[in-house]
PDB file of N, CA and C in Angstrom:
ATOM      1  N   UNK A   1       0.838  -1.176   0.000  1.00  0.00           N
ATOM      2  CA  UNK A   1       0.000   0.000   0.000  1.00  0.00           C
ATOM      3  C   UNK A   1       0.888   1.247   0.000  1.00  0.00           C
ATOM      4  N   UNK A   2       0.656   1.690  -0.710  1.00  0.00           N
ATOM      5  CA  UNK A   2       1.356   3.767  -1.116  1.00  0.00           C
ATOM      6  C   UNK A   2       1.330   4.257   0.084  1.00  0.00           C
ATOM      7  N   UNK A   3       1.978   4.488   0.550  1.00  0.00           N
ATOM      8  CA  UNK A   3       1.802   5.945   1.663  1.00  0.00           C
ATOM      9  C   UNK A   3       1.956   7.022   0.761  1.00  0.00           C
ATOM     10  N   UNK A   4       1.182   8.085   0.660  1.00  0.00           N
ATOM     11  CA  UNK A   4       0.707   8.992   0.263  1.00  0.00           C
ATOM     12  C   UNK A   4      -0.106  10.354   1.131  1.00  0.00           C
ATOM     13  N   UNK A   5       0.168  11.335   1.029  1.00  0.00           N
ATOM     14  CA  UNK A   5      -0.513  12.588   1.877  1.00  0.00           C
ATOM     15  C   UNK A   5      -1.907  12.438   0.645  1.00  0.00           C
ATOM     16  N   UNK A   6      -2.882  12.942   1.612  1.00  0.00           N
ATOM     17  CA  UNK A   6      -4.150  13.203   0.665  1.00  0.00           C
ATOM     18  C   UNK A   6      -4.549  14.779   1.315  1.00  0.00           C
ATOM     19  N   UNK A   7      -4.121  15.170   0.397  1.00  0.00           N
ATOM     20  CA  UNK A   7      -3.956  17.202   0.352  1.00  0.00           C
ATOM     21  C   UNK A   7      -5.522  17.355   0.780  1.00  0.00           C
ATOM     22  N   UNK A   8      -6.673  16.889   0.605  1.00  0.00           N
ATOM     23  CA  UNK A   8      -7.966  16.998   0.400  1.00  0.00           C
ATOM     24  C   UNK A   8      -8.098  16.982   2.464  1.00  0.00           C
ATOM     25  N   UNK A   9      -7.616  16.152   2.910  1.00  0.00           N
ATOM     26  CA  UNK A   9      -7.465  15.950   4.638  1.00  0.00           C
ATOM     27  C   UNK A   9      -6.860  16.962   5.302  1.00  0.00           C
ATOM     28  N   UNK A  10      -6.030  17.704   4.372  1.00  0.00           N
ATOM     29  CA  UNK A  10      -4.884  18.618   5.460  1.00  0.00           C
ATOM     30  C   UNK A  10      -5.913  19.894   5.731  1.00  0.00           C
ATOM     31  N   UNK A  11      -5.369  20.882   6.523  1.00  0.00           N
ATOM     32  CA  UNK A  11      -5.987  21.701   6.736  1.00  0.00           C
ATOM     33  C   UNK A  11      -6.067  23.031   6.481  1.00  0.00           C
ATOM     34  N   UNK A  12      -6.455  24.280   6.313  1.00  0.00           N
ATOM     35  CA  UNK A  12      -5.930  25.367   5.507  1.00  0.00           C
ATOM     36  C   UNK A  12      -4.149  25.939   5.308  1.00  0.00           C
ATOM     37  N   UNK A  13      -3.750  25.769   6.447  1.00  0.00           N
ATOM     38  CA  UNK A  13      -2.123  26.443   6.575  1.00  0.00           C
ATOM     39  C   UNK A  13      -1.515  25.105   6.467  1.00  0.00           C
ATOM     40  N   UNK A  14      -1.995  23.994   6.342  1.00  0.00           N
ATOM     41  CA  UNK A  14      -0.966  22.570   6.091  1.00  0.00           C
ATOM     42  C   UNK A  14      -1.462  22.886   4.678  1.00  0.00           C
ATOM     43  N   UNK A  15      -2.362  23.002   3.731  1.00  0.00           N
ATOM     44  CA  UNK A  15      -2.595  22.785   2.068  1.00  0.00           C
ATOM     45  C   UNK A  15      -1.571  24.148   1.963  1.00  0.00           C
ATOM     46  N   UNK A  16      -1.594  25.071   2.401  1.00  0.00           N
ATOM     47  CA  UNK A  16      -0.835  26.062   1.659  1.00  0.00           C
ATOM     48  C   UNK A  16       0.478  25.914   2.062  1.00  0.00           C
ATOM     49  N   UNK A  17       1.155  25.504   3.036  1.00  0.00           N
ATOM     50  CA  UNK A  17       2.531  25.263   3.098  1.00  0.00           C
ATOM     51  C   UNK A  17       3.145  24.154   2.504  1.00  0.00           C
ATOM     52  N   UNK A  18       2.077  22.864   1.708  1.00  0.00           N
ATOM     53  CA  UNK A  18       2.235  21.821   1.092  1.00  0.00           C
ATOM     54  C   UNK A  18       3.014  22.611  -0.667  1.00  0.00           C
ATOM     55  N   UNK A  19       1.662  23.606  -0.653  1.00  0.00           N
ATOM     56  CA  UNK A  19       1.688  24.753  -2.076  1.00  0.00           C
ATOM     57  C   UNK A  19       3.532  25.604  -2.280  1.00  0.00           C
ATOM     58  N   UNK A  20       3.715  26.066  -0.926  1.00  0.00           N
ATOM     59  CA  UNK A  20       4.483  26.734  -0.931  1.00  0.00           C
ATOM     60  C   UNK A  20       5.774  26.012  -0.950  1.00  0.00           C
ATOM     61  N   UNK A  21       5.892  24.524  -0.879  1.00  0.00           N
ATOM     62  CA  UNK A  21       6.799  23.886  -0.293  1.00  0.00           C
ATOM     63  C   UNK A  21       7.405  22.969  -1.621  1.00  0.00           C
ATOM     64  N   UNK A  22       6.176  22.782  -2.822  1.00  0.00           N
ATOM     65  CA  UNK A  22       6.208  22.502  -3.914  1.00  0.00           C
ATOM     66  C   UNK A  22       6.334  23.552  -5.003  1.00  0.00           C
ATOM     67  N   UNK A  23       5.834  24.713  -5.018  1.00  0.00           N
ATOM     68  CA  UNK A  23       6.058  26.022  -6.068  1.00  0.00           C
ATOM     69  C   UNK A  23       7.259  25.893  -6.373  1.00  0.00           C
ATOM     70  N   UNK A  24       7.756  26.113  -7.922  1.00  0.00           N
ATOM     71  CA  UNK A  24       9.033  27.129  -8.042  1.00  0.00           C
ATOM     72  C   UNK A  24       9.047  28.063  -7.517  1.00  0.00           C
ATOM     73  N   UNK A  25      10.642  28.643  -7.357  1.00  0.00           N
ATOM     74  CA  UNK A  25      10.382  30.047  -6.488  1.00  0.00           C
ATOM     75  C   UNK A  25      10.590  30.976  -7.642  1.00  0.00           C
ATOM     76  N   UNK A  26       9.607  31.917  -7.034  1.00  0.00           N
ATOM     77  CA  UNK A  26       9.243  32.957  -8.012  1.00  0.00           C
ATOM     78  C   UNK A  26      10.312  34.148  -8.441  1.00  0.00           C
ATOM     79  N   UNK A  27      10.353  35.050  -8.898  1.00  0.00           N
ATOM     80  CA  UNK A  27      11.073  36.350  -9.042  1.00  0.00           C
ATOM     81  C   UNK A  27      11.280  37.244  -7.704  1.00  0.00           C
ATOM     82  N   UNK A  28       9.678  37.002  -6.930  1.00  0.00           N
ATOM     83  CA  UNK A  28      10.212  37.736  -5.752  1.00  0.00           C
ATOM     84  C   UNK A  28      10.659  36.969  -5.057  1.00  0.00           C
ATOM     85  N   UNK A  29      10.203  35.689  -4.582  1.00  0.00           N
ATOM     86  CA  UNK A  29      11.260  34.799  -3.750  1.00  0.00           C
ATOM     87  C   UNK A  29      12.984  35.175  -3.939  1.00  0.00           C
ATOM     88  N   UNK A  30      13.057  35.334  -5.098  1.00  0.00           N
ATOM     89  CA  UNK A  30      14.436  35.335  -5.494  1.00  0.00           C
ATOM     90  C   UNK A  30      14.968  36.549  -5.051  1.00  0.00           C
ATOM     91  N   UNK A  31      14.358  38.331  -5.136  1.00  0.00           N
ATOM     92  CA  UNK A  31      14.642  39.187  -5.270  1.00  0.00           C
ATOM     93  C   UNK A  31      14.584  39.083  -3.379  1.00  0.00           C
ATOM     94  N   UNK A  32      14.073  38.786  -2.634  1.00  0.00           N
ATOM     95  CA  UNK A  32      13.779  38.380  -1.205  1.00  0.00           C
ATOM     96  C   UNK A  32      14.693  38.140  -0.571  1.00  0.00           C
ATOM     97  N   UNK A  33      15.159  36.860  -1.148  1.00  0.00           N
ATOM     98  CA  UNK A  33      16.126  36.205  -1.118  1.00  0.00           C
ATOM     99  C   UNK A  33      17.739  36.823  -0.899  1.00  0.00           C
ATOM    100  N   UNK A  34      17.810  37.538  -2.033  1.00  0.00           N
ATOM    101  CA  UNK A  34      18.995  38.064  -2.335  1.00  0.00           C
ATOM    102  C   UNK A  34      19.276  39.470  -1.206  1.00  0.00           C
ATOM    103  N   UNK A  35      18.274  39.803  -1.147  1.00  0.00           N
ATOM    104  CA  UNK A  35      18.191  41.204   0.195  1.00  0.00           C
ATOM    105  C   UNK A  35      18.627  41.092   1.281  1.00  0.00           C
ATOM    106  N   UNK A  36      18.102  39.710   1.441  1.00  0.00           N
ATOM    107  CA  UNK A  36      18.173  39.132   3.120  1.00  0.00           C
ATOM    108  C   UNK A  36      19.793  38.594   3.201  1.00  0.00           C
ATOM    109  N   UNK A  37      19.850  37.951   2.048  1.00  0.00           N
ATOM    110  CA  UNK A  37      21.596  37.064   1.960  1.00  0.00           C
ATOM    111  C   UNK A  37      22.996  38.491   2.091  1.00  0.00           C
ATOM    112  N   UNK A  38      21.772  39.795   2.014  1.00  0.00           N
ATOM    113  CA  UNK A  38      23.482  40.709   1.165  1.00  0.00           C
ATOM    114  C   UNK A  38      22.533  42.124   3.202  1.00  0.00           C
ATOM    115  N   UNK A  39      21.426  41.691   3.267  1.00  0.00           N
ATOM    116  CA  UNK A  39      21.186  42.830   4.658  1.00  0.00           C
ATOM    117  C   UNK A  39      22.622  43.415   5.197  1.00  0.00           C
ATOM    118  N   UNK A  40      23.375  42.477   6.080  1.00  0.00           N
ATOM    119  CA  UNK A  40      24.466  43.091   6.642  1.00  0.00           C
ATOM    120  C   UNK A  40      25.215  44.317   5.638  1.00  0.00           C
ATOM    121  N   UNK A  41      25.523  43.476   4.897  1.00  0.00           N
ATOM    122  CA  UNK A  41      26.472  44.669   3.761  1.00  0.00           C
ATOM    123  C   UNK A  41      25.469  46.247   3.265  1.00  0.00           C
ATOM    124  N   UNK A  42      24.408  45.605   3.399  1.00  0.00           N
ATOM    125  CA  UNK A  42      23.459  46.865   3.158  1.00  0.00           C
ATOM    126  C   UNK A  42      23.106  47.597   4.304  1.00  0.00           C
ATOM    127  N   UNK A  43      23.173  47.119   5.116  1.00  0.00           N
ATOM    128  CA  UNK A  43      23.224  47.845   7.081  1.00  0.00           C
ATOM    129  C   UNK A  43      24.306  48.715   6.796  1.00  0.00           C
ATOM    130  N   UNK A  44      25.449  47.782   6.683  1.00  0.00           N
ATOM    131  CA  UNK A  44      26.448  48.901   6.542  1.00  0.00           C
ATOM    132  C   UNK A  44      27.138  50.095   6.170  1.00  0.00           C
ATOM    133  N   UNK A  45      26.031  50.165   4.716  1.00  0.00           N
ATOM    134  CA  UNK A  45      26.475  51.226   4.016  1.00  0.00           C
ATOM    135  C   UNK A  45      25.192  52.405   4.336  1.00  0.00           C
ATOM    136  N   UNK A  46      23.961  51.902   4.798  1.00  0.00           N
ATOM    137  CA  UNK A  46      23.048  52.924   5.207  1.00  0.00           C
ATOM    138  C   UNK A  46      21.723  52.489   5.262  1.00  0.00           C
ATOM    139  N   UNK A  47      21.237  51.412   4.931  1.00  0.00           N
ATOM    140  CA  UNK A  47      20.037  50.827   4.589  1.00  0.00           C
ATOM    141  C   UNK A  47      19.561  50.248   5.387  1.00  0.00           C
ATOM    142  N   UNK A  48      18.178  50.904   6.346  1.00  0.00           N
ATOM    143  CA  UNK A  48      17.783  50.185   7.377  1.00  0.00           C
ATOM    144  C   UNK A  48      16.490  49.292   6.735  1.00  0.00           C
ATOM    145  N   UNK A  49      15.639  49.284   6.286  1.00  0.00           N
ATOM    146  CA  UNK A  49      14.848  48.540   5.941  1.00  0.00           C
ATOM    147  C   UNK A  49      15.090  48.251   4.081  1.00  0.00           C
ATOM    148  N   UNK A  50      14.329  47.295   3.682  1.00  0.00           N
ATOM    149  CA  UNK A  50      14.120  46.967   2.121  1.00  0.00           C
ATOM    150  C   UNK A  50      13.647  46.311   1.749  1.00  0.00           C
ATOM    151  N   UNK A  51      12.969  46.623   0.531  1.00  0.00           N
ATOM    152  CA  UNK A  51      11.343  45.544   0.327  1.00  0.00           C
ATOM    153  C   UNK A  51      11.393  45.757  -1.118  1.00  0.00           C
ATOM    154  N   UNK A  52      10.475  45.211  -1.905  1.00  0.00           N
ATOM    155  CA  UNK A  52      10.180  44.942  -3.667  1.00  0.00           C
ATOM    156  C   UNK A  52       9.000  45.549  -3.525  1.00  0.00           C
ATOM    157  N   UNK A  53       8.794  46.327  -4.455  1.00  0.00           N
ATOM    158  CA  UNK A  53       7.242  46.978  -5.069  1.00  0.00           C
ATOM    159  C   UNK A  53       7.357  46.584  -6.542  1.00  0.00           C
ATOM    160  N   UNK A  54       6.485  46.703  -7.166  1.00  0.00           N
ATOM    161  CA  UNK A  54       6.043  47.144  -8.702  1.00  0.00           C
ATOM    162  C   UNK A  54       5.563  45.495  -9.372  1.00  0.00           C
ATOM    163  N   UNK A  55       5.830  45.554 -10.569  1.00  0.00           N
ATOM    164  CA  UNK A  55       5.363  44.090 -11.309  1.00  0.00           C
ATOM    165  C   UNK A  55       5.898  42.998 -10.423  1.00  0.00           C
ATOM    166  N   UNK A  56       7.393  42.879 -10.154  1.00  0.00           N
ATOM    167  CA  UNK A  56       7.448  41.470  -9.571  1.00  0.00           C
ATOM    168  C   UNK A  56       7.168  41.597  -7.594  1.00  0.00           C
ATOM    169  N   UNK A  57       6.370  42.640  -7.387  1.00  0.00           N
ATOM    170  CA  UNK A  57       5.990  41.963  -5.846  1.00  0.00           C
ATOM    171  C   UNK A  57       4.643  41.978  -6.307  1.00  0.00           C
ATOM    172  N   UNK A  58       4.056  42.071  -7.362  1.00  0.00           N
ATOM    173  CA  UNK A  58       3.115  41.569  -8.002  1.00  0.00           C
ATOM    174  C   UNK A  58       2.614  40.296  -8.399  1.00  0.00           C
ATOM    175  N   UNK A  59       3.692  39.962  -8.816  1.00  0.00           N
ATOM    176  CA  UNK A  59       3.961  38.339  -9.564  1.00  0.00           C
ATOM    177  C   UNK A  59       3.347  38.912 -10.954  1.00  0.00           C
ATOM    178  N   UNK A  60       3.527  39.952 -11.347  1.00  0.00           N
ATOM    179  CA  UNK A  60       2.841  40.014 -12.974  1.00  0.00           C
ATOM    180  C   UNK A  60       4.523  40.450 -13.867  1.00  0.00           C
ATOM    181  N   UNK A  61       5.822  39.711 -13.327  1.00  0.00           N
ATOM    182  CA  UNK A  61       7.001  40.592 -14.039  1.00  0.00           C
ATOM    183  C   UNK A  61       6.875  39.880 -15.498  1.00  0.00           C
ATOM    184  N   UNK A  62       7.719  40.243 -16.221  1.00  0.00           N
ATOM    185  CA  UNK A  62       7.760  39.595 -17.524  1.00  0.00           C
ATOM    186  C   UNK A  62       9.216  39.735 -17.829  1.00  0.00           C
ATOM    187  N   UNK A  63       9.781  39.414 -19.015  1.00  0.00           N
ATOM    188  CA  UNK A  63      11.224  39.203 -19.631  1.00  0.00           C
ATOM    189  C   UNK A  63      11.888  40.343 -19.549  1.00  0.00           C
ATOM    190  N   UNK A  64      11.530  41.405 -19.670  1.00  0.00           N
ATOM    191  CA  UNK A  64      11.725  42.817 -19.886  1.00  0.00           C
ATOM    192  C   UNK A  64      11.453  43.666 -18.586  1.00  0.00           C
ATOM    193  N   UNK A  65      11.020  42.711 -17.582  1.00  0.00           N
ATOM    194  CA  UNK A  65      10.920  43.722 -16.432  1.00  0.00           C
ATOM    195  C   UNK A  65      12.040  44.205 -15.530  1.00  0.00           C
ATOM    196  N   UNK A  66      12.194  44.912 -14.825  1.00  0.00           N
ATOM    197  CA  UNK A  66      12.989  46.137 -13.936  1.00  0.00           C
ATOM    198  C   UNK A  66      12.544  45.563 -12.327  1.00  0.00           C
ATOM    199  N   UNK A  67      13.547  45.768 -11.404  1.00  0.00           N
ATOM    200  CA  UNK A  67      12.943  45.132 -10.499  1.00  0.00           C
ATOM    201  C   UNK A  67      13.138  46.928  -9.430  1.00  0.00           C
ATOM    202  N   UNK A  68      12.330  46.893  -9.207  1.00  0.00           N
ATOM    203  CA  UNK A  68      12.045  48.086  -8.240  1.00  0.00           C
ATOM    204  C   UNK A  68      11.998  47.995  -6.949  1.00  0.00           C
ATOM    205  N   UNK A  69      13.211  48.173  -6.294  1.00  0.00           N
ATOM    206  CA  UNK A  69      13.349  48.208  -4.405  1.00  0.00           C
ATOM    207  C   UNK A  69      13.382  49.950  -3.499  1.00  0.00           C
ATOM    208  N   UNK A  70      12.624  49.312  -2.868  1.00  0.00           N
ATOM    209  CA  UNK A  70      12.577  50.603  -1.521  1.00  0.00           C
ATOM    210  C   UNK A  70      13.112  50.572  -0.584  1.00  0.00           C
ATOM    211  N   UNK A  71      13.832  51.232  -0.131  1.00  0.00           N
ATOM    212  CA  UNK A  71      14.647  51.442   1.428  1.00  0.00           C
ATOM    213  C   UNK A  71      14.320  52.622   1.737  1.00  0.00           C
ATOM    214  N   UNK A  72      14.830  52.173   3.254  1.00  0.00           N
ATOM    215  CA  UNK A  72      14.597  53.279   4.002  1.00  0.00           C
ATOM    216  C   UNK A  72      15.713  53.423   4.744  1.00  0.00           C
ATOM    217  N   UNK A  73      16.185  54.966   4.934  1.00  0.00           N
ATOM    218  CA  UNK A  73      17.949  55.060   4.819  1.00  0.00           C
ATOM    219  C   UNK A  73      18.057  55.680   6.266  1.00  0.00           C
ATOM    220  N   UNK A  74      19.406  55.565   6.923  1.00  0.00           N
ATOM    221  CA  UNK A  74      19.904  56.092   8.279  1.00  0.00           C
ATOM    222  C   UNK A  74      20.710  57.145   8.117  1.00  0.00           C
ATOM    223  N   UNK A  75      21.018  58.066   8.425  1.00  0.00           N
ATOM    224  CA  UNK A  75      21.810  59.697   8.376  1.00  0.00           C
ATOM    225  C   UNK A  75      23.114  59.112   7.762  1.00  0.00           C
ATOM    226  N   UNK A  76      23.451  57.503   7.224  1.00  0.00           N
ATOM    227  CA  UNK A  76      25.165  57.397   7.063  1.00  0.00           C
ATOM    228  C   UNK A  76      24.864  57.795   4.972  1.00  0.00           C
ATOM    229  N   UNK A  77      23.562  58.180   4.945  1.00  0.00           N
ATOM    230  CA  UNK A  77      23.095  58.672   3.308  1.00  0.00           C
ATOM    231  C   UNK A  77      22.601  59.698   3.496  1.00  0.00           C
ATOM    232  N   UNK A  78      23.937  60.802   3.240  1.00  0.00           N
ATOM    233  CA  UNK A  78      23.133  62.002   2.674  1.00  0.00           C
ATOM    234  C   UNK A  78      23.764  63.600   1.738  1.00  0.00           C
ATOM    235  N   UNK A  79      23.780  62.211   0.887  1.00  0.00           N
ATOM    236  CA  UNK A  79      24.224  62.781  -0.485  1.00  0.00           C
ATOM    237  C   UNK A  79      23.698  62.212  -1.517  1.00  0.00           C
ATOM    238  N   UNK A  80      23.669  62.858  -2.512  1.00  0.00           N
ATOM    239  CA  UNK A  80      23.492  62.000  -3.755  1.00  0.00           C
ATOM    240  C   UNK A  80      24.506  61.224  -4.329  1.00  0.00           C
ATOM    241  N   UNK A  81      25.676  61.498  -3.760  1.00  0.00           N
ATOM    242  CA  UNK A  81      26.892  60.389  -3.994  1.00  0.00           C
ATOM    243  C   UNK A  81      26.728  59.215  -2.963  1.00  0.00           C
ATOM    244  N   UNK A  82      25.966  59.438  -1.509  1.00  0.00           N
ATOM    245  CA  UNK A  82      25.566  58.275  -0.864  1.00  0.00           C
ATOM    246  C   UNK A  82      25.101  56.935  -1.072  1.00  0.00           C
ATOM    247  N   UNK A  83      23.507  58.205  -2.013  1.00  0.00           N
ATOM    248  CA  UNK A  83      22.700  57.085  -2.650  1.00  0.00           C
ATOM    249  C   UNK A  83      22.906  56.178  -3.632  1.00  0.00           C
ATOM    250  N   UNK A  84      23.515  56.953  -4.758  1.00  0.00           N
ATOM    251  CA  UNK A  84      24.092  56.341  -5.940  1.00  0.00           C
ATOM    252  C   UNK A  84      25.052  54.805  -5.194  1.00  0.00           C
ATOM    253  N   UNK A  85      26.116  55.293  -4.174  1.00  0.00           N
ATOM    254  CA  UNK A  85      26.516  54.081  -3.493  1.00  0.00           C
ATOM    255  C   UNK A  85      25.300  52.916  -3.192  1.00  0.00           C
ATOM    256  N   UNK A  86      24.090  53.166  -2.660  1.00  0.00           N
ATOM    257  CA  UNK A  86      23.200  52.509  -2.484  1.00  0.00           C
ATOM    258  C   UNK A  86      22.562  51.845  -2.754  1.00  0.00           C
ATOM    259  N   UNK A  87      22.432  52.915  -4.202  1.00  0.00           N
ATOM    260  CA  UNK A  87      21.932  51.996  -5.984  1.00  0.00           C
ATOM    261  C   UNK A  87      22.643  51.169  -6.605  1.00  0.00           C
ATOM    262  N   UNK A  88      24.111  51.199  -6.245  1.00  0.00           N
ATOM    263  CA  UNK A  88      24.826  50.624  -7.218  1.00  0.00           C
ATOM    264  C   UNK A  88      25.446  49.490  -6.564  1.00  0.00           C
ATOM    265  N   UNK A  89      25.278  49.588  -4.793  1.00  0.00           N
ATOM    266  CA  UNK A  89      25.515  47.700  -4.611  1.00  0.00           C
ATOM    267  C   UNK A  89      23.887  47.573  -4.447  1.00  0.00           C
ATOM    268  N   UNK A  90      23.341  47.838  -4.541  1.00  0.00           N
ATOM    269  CA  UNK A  90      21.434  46.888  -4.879  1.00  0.00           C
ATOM    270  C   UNK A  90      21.848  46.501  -5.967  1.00  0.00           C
ATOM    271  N   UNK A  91      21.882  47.262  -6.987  1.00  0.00           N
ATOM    272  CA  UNK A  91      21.989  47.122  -8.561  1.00  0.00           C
ATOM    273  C   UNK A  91      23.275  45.528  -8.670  1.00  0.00           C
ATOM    274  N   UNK A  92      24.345  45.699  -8.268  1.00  0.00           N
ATOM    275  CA  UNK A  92      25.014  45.012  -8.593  1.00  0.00           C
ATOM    276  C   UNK A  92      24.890  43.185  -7.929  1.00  0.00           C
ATOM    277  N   UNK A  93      23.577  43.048  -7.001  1.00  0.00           N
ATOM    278  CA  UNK A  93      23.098  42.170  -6.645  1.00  0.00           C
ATOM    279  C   UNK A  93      22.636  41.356  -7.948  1.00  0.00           C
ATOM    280  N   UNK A  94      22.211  42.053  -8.643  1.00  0.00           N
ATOM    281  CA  UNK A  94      20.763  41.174  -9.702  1.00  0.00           C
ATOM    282  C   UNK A  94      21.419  41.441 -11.106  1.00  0.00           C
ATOM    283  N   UNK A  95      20.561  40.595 -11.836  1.00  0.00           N
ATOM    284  CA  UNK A  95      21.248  40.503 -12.974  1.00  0.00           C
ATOM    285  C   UNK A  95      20.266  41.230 -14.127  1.00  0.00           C
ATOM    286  N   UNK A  96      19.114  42.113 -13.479  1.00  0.00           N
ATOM    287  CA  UNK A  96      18.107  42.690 -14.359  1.00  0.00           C
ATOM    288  C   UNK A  96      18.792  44.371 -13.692  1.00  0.00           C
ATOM    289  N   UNK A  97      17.901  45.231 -14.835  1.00  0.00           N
ATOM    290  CA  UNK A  97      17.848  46.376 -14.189  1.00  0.00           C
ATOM    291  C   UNK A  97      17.188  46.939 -12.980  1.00  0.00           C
ATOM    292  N   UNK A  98      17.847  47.787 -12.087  1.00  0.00           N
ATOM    293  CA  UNK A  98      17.196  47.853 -10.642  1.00  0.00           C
ATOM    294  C   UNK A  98      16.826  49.333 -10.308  1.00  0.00           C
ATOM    295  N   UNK A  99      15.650  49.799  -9.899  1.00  0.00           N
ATOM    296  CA  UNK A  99      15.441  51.030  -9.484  1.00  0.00           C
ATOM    297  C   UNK A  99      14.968  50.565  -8.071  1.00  0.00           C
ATOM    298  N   UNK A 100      15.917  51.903  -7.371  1.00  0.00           N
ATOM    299  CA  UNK A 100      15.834  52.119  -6.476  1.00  0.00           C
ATOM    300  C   UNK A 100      15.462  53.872  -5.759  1.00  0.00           C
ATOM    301  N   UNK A 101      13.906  53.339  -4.823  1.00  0.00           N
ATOM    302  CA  UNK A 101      13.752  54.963  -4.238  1.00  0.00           C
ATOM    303  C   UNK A 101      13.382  54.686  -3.129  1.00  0.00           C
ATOM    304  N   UNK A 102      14.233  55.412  -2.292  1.00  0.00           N
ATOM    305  CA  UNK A 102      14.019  56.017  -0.821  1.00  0.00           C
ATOM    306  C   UNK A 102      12.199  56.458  -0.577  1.00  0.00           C
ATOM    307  N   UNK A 103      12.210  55.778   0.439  1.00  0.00           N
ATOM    308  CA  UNK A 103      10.378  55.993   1.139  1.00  0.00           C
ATOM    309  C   UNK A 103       9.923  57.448   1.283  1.00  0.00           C
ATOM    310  N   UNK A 104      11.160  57.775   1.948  1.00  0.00           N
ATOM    311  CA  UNK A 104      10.678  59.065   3.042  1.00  0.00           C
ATOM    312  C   UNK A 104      10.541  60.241   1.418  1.00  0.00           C
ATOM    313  N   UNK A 105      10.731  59.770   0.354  1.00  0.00           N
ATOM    314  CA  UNK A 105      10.463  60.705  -0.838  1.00  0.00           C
ATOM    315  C   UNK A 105       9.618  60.441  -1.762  1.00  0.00           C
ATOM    316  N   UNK A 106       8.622  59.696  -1.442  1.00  0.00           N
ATOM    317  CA  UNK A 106       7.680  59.146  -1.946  1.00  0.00           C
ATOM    318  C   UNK A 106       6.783  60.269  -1.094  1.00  0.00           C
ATOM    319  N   UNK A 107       5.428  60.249  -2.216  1.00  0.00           N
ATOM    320  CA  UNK A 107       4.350  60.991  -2.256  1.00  0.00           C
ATOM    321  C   UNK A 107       3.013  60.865  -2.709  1.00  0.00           C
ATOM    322  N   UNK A 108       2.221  61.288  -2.235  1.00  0.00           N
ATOM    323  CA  UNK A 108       0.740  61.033  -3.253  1.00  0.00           C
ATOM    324  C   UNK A 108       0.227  59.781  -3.694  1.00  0.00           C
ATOM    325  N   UNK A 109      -0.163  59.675  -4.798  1.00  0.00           N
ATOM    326  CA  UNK A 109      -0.263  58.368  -5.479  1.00  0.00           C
ATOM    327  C   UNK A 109       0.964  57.582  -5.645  1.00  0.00           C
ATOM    328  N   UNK A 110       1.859  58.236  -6.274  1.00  0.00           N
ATOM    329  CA  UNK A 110       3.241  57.253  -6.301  1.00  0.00           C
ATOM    330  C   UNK A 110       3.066  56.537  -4.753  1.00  0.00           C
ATOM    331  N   UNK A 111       3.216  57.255  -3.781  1.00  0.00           N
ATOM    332  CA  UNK A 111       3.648  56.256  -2.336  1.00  0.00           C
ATOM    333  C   UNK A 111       2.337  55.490  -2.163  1.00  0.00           C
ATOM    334  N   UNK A 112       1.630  55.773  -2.950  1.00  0.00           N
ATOM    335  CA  UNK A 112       0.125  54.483  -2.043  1.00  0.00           C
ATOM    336  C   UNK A 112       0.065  53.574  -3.378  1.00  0.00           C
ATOM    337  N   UNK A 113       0.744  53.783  -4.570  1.00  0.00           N
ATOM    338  CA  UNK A 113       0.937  52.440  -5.204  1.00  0.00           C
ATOM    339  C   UNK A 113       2.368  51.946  -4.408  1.00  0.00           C
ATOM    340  N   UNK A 114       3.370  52.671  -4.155  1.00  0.00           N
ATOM    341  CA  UNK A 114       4.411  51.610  -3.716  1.00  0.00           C
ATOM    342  C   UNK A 114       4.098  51.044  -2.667  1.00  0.00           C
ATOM    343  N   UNK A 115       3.467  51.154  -1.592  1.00  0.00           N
ATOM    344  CA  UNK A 115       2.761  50.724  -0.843  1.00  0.00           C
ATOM    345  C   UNK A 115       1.857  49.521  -0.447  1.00  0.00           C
ATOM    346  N   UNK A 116       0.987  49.800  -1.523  1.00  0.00           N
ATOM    347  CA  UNK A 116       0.082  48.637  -1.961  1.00  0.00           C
ATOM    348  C   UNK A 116       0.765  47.546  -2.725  1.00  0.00           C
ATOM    349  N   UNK A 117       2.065  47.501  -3.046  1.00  0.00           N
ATOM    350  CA  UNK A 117       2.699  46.112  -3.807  1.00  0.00           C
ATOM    351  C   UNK A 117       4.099  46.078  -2.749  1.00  0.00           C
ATOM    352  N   UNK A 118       3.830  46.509  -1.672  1.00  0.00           N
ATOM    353  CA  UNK A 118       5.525  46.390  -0.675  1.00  0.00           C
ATOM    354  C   UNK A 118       5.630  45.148   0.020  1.00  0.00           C
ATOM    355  N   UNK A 119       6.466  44.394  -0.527  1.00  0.00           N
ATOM    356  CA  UNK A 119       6.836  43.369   0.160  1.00  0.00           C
ATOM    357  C   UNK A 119       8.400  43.474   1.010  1.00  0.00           C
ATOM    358  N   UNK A 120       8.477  43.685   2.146  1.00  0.00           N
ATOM    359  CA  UNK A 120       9.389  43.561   3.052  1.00  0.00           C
ATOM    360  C   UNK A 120      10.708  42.756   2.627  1.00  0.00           C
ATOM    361  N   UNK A 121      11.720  42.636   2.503  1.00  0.00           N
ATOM    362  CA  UNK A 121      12.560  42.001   2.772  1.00  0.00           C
ATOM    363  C   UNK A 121      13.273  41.754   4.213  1.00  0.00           C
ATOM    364  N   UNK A 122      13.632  42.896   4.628  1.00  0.00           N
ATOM    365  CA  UNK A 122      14.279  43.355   5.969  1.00  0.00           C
ATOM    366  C   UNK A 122      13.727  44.868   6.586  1.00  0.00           C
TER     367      UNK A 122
END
């Protein structure tokens, strides 16, 4: 006789961690991923929090997409030669193009769409 799980028995957070445990990992898994593996080095240079907005904390990215991260920065950024430092080890994480914008300069509609697709990293 098979031993076999019958997914139909488990219970809401056992079927979805069965889901999650079988998925490929996605674009943001990956982009997640990579935030959390490189945090320290990004502590260091000024970056207290960081998360994915836009198409891929969406799950709608495509071949051609840009991956768009938000931080939120500590007084060791404050220059535009800071940031550019900021952008350019994010950037040099991934192998797509990367935009990167600071929270506290977000506004209006722009900040309540980045908002509404913010997935946390750190």
């Amino acid at each position: 006789m098979r031993k076999t799980a019958n997914i139909s028995k488990l219970g809401v957070s056992e079927r979805a961690q069965k889901y999650d445990d079988e998925r490929p990992p996605t674009a943001l898994d990956h982009a997640l991923a990579v935030l959390r593996a490189h945090r320290a080095e990004l502590e260091a240079i000024g970056v207290v929090h960081a998360g994915v907005f836009g198409s891929v904390a969406r799950g709608e990215e495509g071949s051609k997409s840009d991956l768009d991260v938000v931080v939120d920065l500590d007084d060791k950024v404050r220059t535009i030669y800071d940031f550019a430092g900021v952008w350019r080890a994010i950037s040099d994480l991934f192998p797509v193009s990367v935009d990167v914008v600071e929270r506290d300069v977000l506004k209006g509609d722009m900040k309540a769409r980045v908002e509404a697709d913010f997935v946390k990293a750190f």
